[in-house]
C-alpha atoms as a PDB file:
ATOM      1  CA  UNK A   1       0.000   0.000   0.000  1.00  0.00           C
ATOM      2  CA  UNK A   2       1.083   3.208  -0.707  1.00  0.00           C
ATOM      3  CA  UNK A   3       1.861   5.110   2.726  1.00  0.00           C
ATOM      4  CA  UNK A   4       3.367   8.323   1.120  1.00  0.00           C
ATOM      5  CA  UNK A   5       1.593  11.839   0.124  1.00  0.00           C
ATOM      6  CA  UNK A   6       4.418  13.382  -2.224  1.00  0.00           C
ATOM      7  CA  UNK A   7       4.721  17.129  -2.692  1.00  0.00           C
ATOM      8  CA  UNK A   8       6.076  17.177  -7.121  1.00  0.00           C
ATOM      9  CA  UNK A   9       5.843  21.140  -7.426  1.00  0.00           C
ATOM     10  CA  UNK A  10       6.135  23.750  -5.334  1.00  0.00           C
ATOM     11  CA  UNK A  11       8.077  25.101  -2.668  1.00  0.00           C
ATOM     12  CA  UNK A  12       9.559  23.669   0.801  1.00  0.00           C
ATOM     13  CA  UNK A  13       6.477  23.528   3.127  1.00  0.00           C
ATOM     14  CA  UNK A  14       7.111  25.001   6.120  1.00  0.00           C
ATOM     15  CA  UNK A  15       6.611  23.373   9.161  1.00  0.00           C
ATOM     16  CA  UNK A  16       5.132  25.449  12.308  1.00  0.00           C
ATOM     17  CA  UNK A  17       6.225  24.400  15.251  1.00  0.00           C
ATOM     18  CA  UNK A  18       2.505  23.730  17.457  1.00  0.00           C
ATOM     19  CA  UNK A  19       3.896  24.502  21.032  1.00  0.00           C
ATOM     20  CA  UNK A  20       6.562  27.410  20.074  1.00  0.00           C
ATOM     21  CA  UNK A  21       5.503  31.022  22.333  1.00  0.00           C
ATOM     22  CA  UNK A  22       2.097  29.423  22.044  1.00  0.00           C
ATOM     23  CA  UNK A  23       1.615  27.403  25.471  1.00  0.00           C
ATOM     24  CA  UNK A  24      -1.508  24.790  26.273  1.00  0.00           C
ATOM     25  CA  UNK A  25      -3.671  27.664  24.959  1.00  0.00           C
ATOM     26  CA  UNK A  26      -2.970  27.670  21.137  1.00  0.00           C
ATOM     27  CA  UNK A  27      -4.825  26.700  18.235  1.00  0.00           C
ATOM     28  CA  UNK A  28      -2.727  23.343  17.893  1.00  0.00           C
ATOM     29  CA  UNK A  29      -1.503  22.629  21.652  1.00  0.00           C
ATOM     30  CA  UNK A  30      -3.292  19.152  20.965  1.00  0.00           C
ATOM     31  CA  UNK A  31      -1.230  18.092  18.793  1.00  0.00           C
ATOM     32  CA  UNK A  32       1.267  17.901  21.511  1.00  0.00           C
ATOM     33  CA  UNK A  33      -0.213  15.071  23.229  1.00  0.00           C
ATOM     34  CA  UNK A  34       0.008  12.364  20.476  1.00  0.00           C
ATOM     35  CA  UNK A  35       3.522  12.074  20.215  1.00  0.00           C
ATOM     36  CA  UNK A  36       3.905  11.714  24.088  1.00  0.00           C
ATOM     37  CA  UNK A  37       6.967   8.830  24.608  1.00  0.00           C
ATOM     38  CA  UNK A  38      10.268   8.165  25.344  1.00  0.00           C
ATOM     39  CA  UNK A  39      11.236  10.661  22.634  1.00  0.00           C
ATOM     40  CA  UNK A  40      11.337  13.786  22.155  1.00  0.00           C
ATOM     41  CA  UNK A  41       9.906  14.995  18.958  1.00  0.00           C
ATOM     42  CA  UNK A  42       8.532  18.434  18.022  1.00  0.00           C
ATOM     43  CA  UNK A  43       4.943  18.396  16.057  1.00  0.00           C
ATOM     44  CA  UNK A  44       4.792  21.072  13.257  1.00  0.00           C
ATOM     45  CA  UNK A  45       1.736  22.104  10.667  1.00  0.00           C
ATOM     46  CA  UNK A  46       1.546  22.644   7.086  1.00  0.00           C
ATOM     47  CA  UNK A  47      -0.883  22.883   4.717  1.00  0.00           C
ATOM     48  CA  UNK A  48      -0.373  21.446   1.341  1.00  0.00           C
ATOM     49  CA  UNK A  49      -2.884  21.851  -1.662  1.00  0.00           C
ATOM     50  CA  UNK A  50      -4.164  19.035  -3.248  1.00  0.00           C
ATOM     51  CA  UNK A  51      -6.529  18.115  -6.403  1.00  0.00           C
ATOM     52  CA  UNK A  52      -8.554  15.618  -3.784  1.00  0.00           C
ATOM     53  CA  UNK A  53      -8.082  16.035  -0.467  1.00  0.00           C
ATOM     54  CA  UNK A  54     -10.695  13.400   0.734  1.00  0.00           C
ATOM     55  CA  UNK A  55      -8.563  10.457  -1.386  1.00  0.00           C
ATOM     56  CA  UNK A  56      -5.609  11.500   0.574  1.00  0.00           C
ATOM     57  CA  UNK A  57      -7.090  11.754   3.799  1.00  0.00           C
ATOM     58  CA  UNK A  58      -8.696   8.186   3.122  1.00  0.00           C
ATOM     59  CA  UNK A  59      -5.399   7.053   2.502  1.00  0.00           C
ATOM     60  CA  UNK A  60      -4.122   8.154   5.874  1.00  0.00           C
ATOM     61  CA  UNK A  61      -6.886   6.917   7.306  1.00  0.00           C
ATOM     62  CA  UNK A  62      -6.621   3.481   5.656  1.00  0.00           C
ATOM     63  CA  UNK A  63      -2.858   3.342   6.721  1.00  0.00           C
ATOM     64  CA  UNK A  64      -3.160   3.983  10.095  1.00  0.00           C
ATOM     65  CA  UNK A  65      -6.235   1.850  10.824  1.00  0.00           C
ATOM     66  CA  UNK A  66      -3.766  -0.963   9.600  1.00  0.00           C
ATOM     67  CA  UNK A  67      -1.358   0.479  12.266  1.00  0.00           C
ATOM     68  CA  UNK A  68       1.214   1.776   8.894  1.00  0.00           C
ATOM     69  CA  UNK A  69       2.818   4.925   9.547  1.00  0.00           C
ATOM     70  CA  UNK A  70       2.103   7.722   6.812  1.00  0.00           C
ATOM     71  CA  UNK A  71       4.705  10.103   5.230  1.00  0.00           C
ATOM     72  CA  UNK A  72       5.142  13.369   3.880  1.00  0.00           C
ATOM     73  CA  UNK A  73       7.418  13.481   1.761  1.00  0.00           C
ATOM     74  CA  UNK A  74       8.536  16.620  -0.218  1.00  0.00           C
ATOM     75  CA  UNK A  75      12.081  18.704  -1.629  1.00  0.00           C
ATOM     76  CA  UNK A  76      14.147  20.121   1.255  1.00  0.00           C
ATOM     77  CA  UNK A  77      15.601  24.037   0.553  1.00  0.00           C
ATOM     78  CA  UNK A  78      18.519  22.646  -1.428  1.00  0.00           C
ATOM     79  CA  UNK A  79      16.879  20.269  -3.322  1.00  0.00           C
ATOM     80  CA  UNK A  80      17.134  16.926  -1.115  1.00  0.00           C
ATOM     81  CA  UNK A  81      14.598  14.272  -0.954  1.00  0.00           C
ATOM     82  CA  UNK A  82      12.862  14.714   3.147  1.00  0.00           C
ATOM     83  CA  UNK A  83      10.387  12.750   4.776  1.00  0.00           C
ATOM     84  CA  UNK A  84       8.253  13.339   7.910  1.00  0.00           C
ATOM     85  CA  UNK A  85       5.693  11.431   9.533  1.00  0.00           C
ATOM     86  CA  UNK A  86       1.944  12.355   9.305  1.00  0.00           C
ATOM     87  CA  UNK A  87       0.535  12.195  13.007  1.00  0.00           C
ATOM     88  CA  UNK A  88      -2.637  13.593  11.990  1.00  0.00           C
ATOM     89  CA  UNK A  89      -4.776  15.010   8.962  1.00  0.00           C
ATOM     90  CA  UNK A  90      -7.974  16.368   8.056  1.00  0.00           C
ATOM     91  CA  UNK A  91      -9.210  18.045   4.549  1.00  0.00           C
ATOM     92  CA  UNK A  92     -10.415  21.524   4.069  1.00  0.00           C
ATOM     93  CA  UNK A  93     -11.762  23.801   1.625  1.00  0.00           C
ATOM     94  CA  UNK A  94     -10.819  27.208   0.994  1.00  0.00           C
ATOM     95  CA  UNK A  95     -11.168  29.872  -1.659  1.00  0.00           C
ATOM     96  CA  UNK A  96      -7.731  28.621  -3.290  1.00  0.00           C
ATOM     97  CA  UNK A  97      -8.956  24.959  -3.986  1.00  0.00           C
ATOM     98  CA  UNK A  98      -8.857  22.074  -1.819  1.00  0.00           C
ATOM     99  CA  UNK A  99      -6.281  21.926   1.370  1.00  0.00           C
ATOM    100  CA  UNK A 100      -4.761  18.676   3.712  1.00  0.00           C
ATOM    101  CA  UNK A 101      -3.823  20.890   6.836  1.00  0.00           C
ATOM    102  CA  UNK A 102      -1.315  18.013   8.179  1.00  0.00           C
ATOM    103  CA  UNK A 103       0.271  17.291  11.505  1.00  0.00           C
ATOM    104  CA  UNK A 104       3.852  15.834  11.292  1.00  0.00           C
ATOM    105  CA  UNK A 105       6.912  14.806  13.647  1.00  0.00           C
ATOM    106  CA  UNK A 106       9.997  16.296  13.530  1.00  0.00           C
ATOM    107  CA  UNK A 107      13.097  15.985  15.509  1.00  0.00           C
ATOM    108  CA  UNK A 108      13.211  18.300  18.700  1.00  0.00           C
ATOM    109  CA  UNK A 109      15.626  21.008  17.736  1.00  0.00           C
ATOM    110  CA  UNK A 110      18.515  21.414  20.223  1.00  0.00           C
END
């Protein structure tokens, strides 16, 4: 099964960090709590545009019910291949087309 959402075009995503100057009180603090562990890992946002958002999400969906992990992958700012992995999803519409707003670990920063 395929357990990858792959940005082709288009520029780095940028990742916001969900608990930076924001506290327990922020729009994402939530977020926080699923990667709770014996590691430290930062959860960060982006929103990438899609031409159906509900097929992706599905495939999430699909991937983790099987207890698969899901991946972003995309082009790093000097060209590399990256990956991250999706901790949550959900599909939106806005006036710009369809949207995944996606959850994803990263490494804590030191």
């Amino acid at each position: 099964m395929d357990n990858k959402i792959t940005i082709i075009e288009g520029p780095t995503p940028i990742f916001q960090p969900t608990s930076q100057g924001m506290g327990f009180s922020g729009p994402h603090a939530w977020a926080n709590s699923i990667l709770e562990g014996p590691y430290l890992y930062e959860t960060g946002f982006t929103t990438v545009r899609t031409f159906n958002n509900q097929a992706l999400l599905e495939r999430c969906q699909q991937n983790w019910h099987e207890g698969n992990p899901m991946y972003l992958e995309y082009r790093d700012r000097i060209g590399l291949r990256a990956q991250a992995v999706i901790v949550a999803a959900q599909a939106a519409e806005t006036a710009e087309g369809q949207v995944l707003l996606l959850w994803v670990r990263q490494d804590l920063l030191e």
